[in-house]
N, C-alpha and C. Protein backbone atom coordinates (compact mmCIF):
# COMPACT_ATOMS: atom_id res chain seq x y z
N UNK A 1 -12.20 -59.97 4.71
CA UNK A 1 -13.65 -59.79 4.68
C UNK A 1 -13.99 -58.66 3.71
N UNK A 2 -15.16 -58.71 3.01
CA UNK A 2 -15.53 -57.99 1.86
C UNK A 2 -16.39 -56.99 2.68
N UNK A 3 -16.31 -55.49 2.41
CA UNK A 3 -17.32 -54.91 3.36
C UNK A 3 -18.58 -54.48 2.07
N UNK A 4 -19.64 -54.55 2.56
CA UNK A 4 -20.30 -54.17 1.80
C UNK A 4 -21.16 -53.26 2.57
N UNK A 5 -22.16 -52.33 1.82
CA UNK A 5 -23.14 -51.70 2.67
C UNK A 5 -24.81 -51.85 1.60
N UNK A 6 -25.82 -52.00 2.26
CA UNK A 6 -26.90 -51.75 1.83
C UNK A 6 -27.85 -50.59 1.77
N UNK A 7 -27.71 -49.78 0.68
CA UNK A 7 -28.68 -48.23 0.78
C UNK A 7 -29.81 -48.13 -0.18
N UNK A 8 -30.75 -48.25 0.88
CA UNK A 8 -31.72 -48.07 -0.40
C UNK A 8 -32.48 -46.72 -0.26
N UNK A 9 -32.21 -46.05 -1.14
CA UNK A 9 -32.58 -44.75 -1.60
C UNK A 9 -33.68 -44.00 -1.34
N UNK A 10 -34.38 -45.19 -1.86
CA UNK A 10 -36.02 -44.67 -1.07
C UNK A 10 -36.27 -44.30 0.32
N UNK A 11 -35.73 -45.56 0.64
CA UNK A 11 -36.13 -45.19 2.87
C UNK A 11 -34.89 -45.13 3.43
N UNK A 12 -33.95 -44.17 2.58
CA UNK A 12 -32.69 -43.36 3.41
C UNK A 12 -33.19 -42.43 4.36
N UNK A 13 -34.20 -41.14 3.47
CA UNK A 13 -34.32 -40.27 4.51
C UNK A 13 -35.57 -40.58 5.43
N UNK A 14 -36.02 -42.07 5.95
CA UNK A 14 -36.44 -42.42 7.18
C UNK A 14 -35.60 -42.97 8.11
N UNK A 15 -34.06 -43.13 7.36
CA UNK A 15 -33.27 -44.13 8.23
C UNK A 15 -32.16 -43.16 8.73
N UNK A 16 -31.65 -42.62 7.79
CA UNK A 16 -30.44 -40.98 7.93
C UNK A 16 -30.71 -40.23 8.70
N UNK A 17 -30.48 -39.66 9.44
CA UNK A 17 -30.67 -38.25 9.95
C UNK A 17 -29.38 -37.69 9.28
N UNK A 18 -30.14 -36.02 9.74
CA UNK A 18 -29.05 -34.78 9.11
C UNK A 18 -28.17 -34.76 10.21
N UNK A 19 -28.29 -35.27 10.80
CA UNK A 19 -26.64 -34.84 12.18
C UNK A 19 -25.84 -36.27 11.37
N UNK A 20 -25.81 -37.28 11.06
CA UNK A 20 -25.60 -38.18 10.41
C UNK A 20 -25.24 -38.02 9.27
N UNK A 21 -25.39 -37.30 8.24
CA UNK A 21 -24.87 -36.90 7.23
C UNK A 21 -23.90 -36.01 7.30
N UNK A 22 -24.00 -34.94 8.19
CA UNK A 22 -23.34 -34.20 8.27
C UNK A 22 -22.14 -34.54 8.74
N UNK A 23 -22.29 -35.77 10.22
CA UNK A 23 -20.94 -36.26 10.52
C UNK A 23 -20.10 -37.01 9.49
N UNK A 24 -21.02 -37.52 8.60
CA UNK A 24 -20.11 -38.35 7.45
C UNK A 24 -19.44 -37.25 6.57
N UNK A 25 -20.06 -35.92 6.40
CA UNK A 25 -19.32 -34.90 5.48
C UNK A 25 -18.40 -34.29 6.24
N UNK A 26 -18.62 -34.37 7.47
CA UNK A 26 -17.65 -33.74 8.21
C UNK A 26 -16.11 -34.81 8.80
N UNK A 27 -16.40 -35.84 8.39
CA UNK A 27 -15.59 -36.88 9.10
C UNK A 27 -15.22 -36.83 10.05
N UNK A 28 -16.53 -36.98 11.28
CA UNK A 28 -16.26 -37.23 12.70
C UNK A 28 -15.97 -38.63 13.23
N UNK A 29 -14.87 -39.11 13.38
CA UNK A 29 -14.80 -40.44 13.13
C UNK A 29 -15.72 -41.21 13.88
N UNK A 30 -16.39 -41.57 15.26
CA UNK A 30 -17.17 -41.99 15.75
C UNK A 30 -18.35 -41.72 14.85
N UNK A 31 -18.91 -40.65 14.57
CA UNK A 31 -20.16 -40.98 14.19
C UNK A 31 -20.28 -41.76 12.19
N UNK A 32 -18.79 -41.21 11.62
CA UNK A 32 -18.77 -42.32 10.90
C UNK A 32 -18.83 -43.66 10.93
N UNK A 33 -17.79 -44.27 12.09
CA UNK A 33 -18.09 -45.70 12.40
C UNK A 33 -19.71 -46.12 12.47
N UNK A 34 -20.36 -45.63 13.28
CA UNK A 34 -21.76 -45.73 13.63
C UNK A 34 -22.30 -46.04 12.39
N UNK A 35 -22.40 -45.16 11.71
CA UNK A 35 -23.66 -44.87 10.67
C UNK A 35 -22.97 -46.07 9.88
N UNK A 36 -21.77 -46.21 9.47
CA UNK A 36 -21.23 -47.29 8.39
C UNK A 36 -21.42 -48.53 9.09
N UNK A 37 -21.35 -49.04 10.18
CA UNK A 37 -21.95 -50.10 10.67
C UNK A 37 -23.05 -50.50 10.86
N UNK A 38 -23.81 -49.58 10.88
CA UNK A 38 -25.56 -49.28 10.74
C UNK A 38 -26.28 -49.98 9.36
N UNK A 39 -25.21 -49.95 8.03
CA UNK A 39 -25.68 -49.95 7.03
C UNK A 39 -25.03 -51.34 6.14
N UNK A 40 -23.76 -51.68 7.41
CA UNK A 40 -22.93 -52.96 6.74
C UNK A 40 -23.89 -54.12 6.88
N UNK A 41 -23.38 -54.72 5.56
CA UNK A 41 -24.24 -56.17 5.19
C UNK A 41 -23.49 -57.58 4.87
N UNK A 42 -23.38 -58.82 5.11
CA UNK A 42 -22.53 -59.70 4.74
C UNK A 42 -22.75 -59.88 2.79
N UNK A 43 -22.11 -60.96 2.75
CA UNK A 43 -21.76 -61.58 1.30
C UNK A 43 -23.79 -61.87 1.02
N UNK A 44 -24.48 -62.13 2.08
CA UNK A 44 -25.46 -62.38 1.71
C UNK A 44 -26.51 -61.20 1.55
N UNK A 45 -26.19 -60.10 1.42
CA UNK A 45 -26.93 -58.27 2.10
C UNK A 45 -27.64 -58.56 3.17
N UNK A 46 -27.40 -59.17 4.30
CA UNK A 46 -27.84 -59.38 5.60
C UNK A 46 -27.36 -58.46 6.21
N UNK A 47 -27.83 -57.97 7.15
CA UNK A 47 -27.20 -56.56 8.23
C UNK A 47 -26.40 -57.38 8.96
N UNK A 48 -25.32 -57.15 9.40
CA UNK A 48 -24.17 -57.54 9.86
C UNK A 48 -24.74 -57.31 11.36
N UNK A 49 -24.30 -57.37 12.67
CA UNK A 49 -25.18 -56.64 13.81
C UNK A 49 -23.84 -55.67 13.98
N UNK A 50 -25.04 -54.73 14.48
CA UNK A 50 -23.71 -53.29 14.84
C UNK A 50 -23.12 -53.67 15.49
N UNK A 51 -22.54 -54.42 17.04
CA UNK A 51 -21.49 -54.14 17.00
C UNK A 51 -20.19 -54.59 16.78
N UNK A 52 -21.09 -56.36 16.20
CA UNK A 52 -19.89 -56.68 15.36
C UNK A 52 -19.27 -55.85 14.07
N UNK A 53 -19.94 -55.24 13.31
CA UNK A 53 -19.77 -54.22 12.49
C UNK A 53 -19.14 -52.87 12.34
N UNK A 54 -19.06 -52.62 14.00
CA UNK A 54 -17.94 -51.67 14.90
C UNK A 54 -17.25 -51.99 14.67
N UNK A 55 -17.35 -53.33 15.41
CA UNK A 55 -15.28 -54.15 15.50
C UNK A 55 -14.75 -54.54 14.31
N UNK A 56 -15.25 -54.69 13.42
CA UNK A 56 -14.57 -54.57 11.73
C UNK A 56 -13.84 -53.45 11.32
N UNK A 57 -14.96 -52.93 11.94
CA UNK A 57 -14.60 -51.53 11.35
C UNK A 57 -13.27 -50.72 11.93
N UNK A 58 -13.69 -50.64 13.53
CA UNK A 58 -12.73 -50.87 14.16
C UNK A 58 -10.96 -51.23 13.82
N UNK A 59 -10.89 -52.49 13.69
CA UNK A 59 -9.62 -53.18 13.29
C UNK A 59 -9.03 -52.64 11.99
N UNK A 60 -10.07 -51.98 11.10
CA UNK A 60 -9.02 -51.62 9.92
C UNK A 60 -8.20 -50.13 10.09
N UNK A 61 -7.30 -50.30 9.18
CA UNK A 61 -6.76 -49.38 8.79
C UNK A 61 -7.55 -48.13 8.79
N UNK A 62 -6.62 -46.72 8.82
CA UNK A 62 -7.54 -45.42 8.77
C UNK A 62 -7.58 -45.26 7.33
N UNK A 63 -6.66 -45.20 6.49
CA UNK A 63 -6.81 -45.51 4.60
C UNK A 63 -7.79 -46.00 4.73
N UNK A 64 -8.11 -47.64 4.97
CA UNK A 64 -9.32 -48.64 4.41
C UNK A 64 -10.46 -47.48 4.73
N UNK A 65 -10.37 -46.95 5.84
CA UNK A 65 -12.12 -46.84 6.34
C UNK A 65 -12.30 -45.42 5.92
N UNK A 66 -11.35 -44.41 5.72
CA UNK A 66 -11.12 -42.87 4.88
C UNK A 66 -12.05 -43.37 3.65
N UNK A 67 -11.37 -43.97 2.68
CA UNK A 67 -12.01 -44.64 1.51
C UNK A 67 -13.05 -45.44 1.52
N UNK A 68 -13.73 -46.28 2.28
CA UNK A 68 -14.85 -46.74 2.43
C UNK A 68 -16.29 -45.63 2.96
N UNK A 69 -15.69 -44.96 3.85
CA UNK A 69 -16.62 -43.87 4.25
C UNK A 69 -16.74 -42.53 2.98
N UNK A 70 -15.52 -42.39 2.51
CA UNK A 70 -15.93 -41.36 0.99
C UNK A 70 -16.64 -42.04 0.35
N UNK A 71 -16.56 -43.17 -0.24
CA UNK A 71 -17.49 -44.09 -1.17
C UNK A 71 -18.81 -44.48 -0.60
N UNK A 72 -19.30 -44.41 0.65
CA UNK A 72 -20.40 -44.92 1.39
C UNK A 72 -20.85 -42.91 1.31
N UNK A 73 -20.41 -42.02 1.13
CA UNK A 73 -20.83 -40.92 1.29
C UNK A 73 -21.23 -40.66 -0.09
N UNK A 74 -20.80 -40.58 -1.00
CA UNK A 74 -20.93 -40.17 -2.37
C UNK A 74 -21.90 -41.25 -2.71
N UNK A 75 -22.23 -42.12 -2.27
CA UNK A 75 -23.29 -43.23 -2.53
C UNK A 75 -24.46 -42.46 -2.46
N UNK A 76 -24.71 -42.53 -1.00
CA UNK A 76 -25.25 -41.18 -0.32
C UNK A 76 -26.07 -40.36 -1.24
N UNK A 77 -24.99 -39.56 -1.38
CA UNK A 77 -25.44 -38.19 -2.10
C UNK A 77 -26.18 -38.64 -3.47
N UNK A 78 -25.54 -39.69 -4.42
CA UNK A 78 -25.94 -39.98 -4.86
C UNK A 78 -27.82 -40.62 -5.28
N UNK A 79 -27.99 -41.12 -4.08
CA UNK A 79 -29.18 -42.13 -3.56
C UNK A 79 -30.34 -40.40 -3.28
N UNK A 80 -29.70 -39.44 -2.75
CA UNK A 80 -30.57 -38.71 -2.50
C UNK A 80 -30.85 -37.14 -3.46
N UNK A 81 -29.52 -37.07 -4.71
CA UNK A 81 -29.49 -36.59 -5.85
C UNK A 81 -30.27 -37.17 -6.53
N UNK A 82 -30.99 -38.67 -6.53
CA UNK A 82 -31.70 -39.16 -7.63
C UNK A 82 -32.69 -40.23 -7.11
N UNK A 83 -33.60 -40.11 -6.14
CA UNK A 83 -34.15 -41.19 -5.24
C UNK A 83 -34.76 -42.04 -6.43
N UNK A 84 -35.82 -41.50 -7.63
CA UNK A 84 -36.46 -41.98 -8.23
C UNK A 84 -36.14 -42.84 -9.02
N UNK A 85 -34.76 -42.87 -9.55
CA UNK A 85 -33.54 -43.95 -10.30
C UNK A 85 -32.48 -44.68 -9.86
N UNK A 86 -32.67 -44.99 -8.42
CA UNK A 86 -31.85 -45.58 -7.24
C UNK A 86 -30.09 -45.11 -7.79
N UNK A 87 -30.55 -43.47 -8.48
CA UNK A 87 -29.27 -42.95 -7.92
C UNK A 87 -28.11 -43.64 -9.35
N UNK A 88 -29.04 -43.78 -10.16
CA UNK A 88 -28.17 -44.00 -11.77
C UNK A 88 -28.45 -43.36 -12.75
């Protein structure tokens, strides 16, 4: 399965909270799972439902989801370093 996530830049900081960011900078693993399932989307950018999106998440590897959660973080930062240029 391809994971993908959907962030859109603009209505992050209505959807993010700062305890939420912070757990992703802090890598608390529960509240990473959360928030990355919160934001997973299929092949079609459909929201996946959380808690099937748990149990994906869930089942992988700690590598896979280390690296998916740095890249879903630096997205992040990205999206909110530059809201007005969706972060390019």
């Amino acid at each position: 399965m391809t994971i993908k996530f959907k962030v859109d830049g603009d209505k992050l900081g209505e959807s993010l909270t700062f305890d939420e960011l912070i757990a992703l900078q802090d890598g608390q693993a529960r509240a990473v799972r959360d928030v990355l399932a919160r934001y997973m989307v299929d092949e079609q950018d459909a929201p996946i439902p959380f808690q099937q999106a748990c149990e994906v998440l869930g089942a992988m590897k700690l590598a896979e989801v280390a690296d998916i959660a740095k890249q879903f973080t630096a997205a992040i930062q990205d999206k909110t370093a530059n809201p007005t240029n969706g972060g390019k």
